[in-house]
Protein backbone atom coordinates (compact mmCIF):
# COMPACT_ATOMS: atom_id res chain seq x y z
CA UNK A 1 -13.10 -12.57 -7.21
CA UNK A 2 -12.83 -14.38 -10.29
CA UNK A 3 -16.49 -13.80 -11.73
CA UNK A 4 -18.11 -10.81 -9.96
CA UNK A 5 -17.89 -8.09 -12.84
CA UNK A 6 -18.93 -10.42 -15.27
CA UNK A 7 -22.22 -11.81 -13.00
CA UNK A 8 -22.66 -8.49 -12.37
CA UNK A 9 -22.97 -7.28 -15.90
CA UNK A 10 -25.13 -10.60 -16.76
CA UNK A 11 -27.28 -9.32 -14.26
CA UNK A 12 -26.99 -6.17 -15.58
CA UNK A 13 -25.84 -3.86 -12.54
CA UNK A 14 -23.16 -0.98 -12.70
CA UNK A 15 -20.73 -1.08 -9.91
CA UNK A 16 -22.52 1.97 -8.20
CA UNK A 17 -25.59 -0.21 -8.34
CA UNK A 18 -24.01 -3.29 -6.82
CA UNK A 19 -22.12 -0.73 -4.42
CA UNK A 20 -25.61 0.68 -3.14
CA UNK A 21 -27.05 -2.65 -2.97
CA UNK A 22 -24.70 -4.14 -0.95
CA UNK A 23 -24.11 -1.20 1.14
CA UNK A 24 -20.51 -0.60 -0.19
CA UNK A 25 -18.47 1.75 -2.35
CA UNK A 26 -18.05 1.81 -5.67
CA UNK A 27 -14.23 1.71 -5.17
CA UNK A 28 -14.62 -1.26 -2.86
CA UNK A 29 -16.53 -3.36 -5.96
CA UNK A 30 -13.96 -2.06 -8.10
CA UNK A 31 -11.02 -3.15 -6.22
CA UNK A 32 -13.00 -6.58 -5.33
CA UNK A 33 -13.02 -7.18 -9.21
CA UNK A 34 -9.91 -6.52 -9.62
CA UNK A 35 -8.96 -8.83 -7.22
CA UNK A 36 -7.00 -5.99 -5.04
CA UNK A 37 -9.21 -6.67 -1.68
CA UNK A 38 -11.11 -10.00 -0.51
CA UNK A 39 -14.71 -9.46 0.86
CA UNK A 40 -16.02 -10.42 3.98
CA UNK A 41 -18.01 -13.61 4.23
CA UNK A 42 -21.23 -11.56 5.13
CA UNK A 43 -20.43 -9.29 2.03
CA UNK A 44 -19.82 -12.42 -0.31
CA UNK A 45 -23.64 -13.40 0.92
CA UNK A 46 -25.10 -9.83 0.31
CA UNK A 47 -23.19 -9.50 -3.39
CA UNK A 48 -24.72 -13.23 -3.78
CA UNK A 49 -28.09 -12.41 -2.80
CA UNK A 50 -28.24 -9.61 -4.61
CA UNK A 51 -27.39 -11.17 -7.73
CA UNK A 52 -29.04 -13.96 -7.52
CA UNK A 53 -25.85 -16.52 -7.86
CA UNK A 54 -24.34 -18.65 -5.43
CA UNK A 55 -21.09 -18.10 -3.68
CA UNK A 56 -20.29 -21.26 -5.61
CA UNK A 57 -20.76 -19.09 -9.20
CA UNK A 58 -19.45 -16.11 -7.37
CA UNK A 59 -15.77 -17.39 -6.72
CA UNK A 60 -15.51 -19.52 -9.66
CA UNK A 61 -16.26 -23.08 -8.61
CA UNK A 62 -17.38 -25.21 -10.77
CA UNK A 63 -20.40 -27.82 -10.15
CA UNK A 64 -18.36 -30.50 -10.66
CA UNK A 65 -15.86 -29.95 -7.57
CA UNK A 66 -18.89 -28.61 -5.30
CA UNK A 67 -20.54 -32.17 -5.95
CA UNK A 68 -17.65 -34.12 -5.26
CA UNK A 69 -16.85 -31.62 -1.87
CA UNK A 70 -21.09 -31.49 -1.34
C-alpha cells in the first residue's frame, strides 16, 4: 500500500493504534506498509474510515485518473 504509513502518520496514529482500530495486528499494518501482504477489501474500508481518506488516497490514485475512470 503505497501511502498507508504516511496517511497514517498525517493523521497521527502509531501502527498499534491503527492495528486496534481496525481490529488487526500491529505486524499485519506493518507488513501492509511494507507492501509484504495485500488487505482485504473490507479492511481497506475500515483503515479508510478510520483515517478519514479515501481508498482513492489510500492506494495512491491520483484525482486525475479517478475523474477520468469516475
Amino acid at each position: 500500500m503505497q501511502r498507508l504509513e504516511e496517511i497514517r502518520k498525517a493523521k497521527g496514529f502509531s501502527q498499534v493504534q491503527l492495528a486496534q482500530a481496525i481490529g488487526t495486528s500491529q505486524a499485519f499494518v506493518c507488513e501492509l506498509e511494507r507492501g509484504r501482504k495485500s488487505p482485504s477489501f473490507d479492511t481497506l474500508m475500515k483503515i479508510a474510515q478510520v483515517l478519514g481518506c479515501t481508498l482513492d488516497e489510500l492506494v495512491g490514485r491520483s484525482e486525475q485518473v479517478a475523474a477520468v475512470d469516475g
